[in-house]
PDB file of N, CA and C in Angstrom:
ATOM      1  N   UNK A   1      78.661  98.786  92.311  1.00  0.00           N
ATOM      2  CA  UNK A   1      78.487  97.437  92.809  1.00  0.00           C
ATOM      3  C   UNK A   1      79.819  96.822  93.209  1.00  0.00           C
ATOM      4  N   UNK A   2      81.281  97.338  92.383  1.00  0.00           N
ATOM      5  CA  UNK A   2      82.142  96.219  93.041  1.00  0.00           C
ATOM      6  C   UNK A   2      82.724  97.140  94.128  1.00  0.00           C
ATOM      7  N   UNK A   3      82.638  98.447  94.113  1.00  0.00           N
ATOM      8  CA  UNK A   3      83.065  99.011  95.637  1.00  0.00           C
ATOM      9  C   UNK A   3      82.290  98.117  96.982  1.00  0.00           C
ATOM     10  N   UNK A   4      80.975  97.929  96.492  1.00  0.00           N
ATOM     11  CA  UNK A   4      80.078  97.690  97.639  1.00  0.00           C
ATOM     12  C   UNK A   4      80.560  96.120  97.871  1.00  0.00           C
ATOM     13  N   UNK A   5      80.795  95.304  96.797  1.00  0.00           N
ATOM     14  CA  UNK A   5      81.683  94.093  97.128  1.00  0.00           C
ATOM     15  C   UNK A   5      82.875  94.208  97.862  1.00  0.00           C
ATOM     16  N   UNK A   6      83.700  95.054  97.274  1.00  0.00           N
ATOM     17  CA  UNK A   6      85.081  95.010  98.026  1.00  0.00           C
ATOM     18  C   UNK A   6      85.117  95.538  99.520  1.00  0.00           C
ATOM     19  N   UNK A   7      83.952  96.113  99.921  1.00  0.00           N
ATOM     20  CA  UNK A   7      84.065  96.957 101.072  1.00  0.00           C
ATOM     21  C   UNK A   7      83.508  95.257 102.253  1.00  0.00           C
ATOM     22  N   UNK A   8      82.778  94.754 101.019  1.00  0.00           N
ATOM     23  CA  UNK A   8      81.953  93.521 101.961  1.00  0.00           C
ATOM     24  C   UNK A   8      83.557  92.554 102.714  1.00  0.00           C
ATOM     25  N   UNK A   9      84.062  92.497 101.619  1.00  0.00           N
ATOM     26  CA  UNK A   9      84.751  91.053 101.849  1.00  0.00           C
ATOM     27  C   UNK A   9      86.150  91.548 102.654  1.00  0.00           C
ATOM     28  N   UNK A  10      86.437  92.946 102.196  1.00  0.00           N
ATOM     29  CA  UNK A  10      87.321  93.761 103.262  1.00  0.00           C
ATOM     30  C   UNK A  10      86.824  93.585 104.339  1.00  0.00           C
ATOM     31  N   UNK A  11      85.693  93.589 104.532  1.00  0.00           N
ATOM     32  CA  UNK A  11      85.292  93.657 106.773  1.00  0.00           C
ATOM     33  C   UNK A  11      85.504  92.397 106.759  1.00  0.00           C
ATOM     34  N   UNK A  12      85.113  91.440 106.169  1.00  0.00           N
ATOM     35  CA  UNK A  12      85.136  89.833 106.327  1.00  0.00           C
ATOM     36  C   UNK A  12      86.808  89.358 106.744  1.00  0.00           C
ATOM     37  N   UNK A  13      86.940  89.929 106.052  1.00  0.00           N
ATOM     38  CA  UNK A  13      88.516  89.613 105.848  1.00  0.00           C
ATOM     39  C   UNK A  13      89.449  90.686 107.296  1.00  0.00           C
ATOM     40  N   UNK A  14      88.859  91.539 107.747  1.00  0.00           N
ATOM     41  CA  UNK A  14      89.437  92.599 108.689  1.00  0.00           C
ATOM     42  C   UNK A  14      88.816  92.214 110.698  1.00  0.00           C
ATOM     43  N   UNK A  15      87.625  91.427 110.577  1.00  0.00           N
ATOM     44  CA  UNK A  15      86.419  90.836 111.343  1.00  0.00           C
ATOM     45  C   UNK A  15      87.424  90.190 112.085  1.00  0.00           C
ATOM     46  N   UNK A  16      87.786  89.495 113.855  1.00  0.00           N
ATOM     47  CA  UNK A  16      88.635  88.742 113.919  1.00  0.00           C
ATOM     48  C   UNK A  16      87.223  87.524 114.260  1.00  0.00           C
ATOM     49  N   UNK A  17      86.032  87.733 114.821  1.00  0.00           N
ATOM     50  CA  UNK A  17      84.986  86.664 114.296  1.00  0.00           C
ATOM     51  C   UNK A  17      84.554  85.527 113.624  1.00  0.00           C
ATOM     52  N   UNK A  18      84.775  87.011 112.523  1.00  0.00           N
ATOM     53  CA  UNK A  18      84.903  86.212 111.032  1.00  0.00           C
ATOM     54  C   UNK A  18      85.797  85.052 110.038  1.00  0.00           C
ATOM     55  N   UNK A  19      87.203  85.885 110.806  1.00  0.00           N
ATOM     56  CA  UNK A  19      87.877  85.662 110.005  1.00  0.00           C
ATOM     57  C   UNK A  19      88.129  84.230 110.696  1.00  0.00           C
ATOM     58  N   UNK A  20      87.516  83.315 111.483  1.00  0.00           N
ATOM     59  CA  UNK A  20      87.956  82.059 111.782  1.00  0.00           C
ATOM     60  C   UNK A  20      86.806  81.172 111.045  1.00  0.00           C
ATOM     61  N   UNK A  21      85.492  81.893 110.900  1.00  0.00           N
ATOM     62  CA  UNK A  21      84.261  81.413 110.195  1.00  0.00           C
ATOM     63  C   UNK A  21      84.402  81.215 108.693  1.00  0.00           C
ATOM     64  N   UNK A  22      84.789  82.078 108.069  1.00  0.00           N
ATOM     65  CA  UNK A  22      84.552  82.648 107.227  1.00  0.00           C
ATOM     66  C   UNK A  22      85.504  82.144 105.779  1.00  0.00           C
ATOM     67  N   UNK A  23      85.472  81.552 104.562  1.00  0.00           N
ATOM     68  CA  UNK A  23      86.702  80.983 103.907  1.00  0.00           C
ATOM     69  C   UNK A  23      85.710  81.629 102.532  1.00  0.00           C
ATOM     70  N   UNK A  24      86.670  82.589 101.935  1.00  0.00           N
ATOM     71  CA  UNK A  24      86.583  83.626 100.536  1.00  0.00           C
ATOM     72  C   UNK A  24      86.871  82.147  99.479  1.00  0.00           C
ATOM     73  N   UNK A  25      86.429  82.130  98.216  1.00  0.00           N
ATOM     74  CA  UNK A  25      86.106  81.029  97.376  1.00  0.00           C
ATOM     75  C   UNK A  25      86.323  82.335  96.215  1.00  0.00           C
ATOM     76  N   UNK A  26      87.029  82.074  95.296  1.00  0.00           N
ATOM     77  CA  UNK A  26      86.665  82.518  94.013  1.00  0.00           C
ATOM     78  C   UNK A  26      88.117  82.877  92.981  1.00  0.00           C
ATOM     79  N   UNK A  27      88.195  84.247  92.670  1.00  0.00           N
ATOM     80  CA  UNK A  27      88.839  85.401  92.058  1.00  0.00           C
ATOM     81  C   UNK A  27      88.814  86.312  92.625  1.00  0.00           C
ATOM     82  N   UNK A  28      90.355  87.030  92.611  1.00  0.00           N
ATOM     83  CA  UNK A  28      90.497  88.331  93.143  1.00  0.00           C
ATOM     84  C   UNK A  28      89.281  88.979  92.736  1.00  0.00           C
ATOM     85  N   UNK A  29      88.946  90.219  94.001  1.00  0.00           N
ATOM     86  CA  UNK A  29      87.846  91.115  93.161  1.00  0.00           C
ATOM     87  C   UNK A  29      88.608  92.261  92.223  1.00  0.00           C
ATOM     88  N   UNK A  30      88.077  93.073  91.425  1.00  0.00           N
ATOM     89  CA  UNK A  30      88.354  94.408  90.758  1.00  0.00           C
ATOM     90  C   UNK A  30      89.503  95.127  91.693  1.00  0.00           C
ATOM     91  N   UNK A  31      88.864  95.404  92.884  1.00  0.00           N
ATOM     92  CA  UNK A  31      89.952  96.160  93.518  1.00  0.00           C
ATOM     93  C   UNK A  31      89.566  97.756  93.837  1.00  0.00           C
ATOM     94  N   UNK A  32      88.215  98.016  93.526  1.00  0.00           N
ATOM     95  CA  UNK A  32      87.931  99.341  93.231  1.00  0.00           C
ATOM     96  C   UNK A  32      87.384 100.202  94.459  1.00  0.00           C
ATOM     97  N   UNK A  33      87.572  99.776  95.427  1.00  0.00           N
ATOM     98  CA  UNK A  33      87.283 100.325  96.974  1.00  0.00           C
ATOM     99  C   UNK A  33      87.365 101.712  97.419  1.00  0.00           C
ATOM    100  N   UNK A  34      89.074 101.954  96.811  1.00  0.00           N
ATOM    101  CA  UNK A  34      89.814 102.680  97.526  1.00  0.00           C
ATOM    102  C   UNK A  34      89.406 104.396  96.848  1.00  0.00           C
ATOM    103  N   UNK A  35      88.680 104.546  95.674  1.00  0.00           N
ATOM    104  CA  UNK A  35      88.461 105.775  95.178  1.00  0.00           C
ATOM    105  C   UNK A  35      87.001 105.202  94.931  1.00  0.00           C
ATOM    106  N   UNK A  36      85.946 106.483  95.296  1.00  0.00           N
ATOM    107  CA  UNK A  36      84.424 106.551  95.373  1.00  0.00           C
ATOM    108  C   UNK A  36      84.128 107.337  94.796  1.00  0.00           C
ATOM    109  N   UNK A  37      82.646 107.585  94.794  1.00  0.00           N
ATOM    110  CA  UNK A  37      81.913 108.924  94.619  1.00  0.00           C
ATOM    111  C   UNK A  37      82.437 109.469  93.436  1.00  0.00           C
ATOM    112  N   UNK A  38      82.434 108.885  92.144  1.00  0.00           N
ATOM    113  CA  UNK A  38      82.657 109.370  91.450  1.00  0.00           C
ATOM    114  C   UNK A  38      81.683 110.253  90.489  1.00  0.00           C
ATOM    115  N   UNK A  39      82.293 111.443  89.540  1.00  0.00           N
ATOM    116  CA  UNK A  39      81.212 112.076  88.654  1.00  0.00           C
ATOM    117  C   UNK A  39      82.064 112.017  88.044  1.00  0.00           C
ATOM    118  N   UNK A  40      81.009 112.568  86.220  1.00  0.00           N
ATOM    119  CA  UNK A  40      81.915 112.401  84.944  1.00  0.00           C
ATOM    120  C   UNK A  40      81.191 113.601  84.155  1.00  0.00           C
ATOM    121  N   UNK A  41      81.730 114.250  83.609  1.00  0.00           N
ATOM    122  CA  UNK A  41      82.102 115.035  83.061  1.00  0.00           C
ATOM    123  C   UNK A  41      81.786 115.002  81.190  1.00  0.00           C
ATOM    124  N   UNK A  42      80.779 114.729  80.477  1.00  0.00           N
ATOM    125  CA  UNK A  42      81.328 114.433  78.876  1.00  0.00           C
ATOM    126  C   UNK A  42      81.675 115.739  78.211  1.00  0.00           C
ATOM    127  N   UNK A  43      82.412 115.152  77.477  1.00  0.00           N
ATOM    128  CA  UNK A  43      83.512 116.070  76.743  1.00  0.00           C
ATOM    129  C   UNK A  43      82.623 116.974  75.628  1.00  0.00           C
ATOM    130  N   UNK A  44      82.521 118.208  75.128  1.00  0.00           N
ATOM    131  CA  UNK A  44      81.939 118.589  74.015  1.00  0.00           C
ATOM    132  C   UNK A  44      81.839 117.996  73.072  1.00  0.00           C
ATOM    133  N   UNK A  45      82.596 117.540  72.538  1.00  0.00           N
ATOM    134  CA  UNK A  45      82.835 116.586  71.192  1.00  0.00           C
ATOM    135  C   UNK A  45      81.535 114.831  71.278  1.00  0.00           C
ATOM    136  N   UNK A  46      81.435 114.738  72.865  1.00  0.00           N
ATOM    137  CA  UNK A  46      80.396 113.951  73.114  1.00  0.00           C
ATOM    138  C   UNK A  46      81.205 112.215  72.947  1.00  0.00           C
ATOM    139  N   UNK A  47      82.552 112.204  71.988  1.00  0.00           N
ATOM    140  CA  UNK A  47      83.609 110.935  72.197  1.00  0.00           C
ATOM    141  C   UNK A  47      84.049 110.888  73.599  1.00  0.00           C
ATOM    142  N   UNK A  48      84.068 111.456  74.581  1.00  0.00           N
ATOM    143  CA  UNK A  48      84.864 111.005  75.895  1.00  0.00           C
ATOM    144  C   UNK A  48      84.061 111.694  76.755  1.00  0.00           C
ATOM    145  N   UNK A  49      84.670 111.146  78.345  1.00  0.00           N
ATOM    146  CA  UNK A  49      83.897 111.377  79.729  1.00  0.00           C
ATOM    147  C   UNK A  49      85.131 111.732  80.450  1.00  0.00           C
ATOM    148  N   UNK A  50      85.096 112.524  81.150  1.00  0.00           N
ATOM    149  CA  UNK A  50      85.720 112.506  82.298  1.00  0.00           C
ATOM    150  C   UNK A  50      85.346 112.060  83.644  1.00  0.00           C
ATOM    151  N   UNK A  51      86.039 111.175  84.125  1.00  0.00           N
ATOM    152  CA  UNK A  51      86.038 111.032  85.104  1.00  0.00           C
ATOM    153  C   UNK A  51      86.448 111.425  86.705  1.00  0.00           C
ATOM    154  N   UNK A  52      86.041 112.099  87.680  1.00  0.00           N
ATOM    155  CA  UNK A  52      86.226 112.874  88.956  1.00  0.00           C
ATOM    156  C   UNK A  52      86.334 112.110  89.972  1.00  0.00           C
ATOM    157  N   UNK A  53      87.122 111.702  90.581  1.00  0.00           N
ATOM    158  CA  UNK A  53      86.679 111.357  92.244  1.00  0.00           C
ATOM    159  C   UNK A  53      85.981 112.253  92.921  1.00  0.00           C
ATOM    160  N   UNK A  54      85.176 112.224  94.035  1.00  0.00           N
ATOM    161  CA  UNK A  54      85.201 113.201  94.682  1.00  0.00           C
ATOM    162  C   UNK A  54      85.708 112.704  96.352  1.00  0.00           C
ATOM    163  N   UNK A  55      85.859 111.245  96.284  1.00  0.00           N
ATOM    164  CA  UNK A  55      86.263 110.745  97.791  1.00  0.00           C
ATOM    165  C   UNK A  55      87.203 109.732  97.782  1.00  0.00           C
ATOM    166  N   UNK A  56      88.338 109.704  98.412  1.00  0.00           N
ATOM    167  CA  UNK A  56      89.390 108.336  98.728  1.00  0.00           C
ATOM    168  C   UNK A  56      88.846 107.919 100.382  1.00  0.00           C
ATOM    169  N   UNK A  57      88.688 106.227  99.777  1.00  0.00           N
ATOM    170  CA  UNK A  57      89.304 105.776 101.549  1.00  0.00           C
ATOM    171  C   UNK A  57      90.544 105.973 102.287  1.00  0.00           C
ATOM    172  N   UNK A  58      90.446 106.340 103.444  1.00  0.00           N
ATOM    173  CA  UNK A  58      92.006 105.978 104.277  1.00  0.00           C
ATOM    174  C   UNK A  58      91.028 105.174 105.330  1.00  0.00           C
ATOM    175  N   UNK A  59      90.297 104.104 105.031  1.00  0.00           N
ATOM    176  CA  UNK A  59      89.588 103.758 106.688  1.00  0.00           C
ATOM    177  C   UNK A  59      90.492 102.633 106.816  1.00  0.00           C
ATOM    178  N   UNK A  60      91.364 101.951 106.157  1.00  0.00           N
ATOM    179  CA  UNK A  60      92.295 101.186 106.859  1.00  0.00           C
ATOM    180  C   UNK A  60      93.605 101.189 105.497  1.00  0.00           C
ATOM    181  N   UNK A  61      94.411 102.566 106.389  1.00  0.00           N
ATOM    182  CA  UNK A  61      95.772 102.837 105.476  1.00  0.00           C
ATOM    183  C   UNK A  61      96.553 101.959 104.477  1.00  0.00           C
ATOM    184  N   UNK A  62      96.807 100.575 105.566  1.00  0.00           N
ATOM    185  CA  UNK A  62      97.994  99.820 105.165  1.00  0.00           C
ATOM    186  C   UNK A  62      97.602  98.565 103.822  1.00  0.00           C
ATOM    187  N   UNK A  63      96.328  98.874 104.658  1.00  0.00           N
ATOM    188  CA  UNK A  63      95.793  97.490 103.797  1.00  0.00           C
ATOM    189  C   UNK A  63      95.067  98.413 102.172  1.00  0.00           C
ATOM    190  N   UNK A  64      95.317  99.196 101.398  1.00  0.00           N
ATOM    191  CA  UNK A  64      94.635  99.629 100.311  1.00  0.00           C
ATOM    192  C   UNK A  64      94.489  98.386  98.992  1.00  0.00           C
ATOM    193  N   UNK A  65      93.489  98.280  98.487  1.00  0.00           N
ATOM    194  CA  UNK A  65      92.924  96.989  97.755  1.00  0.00           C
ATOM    195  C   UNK A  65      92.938  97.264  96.389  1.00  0.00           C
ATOM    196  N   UNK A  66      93.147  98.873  95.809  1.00  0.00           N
ATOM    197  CA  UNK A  66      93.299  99.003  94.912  1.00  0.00           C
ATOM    198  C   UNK A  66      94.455  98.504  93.668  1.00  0.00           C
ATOM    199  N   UNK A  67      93.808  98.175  92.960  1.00  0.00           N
ATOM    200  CA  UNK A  67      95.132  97.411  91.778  1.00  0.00           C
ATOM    201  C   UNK A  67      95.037  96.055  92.179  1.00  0.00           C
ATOM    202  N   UNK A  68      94.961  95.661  93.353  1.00  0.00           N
ATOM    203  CA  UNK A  68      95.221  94.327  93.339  1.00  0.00           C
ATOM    204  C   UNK A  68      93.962  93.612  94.075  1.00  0.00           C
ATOM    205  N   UNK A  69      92.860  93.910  94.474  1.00  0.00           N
ATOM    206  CA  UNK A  69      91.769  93.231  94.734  1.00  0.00           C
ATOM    207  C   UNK A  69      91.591  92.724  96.410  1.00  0.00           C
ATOM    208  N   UNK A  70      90.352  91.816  96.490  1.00  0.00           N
ATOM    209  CA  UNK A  70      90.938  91.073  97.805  1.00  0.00           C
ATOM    210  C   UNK A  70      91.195  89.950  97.659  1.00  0.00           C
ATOM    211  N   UNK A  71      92.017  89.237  98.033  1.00  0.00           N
ATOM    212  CA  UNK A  71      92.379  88.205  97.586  1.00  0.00           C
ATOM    213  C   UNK A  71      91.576  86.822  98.260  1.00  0.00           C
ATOM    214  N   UNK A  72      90.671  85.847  97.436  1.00  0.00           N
ATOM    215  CA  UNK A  72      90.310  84.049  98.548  1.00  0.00           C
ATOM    216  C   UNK A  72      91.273  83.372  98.632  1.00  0.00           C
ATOM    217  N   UNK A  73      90.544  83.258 100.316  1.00  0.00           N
ATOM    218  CA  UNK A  73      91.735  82.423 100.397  1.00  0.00           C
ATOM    219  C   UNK A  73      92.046  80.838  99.977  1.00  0.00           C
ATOM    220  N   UNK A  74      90.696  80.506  99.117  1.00  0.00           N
ATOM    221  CA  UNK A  74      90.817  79.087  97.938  1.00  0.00           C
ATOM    222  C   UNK A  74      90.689  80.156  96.569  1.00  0.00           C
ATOM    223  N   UNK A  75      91.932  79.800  95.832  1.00  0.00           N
ATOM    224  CA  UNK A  75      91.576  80.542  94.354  1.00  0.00           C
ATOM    225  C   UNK A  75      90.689  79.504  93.251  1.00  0.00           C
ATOM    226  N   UNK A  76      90.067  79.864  92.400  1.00  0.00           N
ATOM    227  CA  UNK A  76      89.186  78.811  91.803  1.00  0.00           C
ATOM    228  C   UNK A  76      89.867  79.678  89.982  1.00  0.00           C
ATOM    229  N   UNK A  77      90.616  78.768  89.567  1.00  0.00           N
ATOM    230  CA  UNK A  77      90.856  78.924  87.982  1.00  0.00           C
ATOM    231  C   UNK A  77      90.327  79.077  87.286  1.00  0.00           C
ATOM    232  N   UNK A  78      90.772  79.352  85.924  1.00  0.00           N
ATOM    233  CA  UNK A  78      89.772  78.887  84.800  1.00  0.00           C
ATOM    234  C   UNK A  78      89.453  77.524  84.418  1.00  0.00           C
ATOM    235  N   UNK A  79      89.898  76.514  85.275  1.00  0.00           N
ATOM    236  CA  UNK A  79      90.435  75.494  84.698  1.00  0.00           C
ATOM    237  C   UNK A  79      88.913  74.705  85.379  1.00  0.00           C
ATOM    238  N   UNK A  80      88.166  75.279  86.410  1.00  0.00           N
ATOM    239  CA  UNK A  80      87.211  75.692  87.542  1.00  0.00           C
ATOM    240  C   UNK A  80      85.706  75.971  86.790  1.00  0.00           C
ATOM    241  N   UNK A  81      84.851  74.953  86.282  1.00  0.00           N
ATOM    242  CA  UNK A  81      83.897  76.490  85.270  1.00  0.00           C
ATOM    243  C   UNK A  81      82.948  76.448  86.698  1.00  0.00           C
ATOM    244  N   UNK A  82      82.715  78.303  86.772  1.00  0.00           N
ATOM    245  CA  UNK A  82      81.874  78.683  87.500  1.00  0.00           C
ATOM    246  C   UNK A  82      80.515  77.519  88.317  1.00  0.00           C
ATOM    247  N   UNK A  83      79.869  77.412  86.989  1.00  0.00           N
ATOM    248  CA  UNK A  83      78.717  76.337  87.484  1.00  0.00           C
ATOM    249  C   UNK A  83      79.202  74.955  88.094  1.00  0.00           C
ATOM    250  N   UNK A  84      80.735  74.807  88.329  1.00  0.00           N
ATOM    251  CA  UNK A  84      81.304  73.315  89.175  1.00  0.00           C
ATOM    252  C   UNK A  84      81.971  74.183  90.407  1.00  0.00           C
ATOM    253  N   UNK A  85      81.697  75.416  90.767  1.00  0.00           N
ATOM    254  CA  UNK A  85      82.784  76.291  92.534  1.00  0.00           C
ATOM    255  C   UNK A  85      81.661  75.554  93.087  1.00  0.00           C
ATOM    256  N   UNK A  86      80.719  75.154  94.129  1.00  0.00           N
ATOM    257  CA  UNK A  86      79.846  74.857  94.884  1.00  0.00           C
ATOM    258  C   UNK A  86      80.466  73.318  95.032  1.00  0.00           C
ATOM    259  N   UNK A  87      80.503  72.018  94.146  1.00  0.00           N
ATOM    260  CA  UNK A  87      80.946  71.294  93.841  1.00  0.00           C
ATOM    261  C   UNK A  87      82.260  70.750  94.627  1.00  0.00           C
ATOM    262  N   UNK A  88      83.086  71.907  93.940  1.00  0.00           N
ATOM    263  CA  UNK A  88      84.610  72.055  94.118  1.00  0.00           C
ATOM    264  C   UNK A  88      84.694  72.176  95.380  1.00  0.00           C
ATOM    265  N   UNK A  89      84.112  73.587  96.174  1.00  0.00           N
ATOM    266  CA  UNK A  89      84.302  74.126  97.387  1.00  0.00           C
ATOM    267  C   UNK A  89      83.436  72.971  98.417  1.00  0.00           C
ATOM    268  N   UNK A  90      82.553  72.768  98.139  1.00  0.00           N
ATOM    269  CA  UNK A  90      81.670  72.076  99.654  1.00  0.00           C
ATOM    270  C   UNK A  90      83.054  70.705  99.790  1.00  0.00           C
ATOM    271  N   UNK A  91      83.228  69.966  99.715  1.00  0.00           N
ATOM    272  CA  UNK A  91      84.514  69.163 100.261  1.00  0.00           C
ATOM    273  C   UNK A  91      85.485  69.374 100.955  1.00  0.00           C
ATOM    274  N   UNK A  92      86.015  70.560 100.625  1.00  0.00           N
ATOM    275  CA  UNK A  92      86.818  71.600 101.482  1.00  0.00           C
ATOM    276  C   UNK A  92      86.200  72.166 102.854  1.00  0.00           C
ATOM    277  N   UNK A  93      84.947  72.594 102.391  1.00  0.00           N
ATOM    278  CA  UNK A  93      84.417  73.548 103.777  1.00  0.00           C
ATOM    279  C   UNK A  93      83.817  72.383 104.699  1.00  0.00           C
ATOM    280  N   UNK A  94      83.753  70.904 104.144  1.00  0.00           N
ATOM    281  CA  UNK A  94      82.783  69.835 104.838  1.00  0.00           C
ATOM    282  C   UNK A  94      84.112  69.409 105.731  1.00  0.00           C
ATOM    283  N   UNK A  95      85.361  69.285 105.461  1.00  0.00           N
ATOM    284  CA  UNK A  95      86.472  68.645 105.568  1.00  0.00           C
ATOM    285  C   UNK A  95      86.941  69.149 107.325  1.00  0.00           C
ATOM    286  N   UNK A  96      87.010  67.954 108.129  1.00  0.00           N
ATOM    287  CA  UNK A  96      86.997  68.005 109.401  1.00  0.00           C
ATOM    288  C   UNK A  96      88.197  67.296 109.852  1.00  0.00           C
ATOM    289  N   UNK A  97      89.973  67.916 110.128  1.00  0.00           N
ATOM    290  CA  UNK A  97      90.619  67.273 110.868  1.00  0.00           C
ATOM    291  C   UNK A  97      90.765  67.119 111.895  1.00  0.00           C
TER     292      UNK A  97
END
């Protein structure tokens, strides 16, 4: 699920469409894009898994998201509780200079 997020907000963010429409609201994501397809392996002992890639992205080199997420471009804190972002954000996105 957060590959399939990060891959979302990567096109959003890569879109030139979009990217004038479009304003990311939240927390970095995970970051977990860039290695897929994973299998695992449990250990005999049945305490541990291994974990395998079997696929890396290179579909856009420069930009890799791993470790560090994608970043909105409004960050929302802790300071932010979840059930008040809608709140917070519609003023911003209503806001017409």
């Amino acid at each position: 699920m957060g590959s399939l997020l990060n891959l979302n907000l990567k096109l959003l963010r890569c879109s030139k469409i979009a990217c004038q429409k479009v304003k990311i609201f939240g927390r970095p994501t995970f970051g977990t894009l860039d290695i897929s397809n994973m299998t695992y392996v449990d250990f005999p002992d049945g305490n541990y898994q291994l974990g395998i890639c079997m696929s890396r992205s290179y579909r856009i080199p420069d930009l890799t998201i791993d470790g560090t997420g994608v970043q909105p471009d409004c960050f929302l804190d802790d300071f932010i509780r979840i059930a008040d972002w809608v709140d917070y954000a519609r003023p911003i996105l209503e806001y017409q200079p």
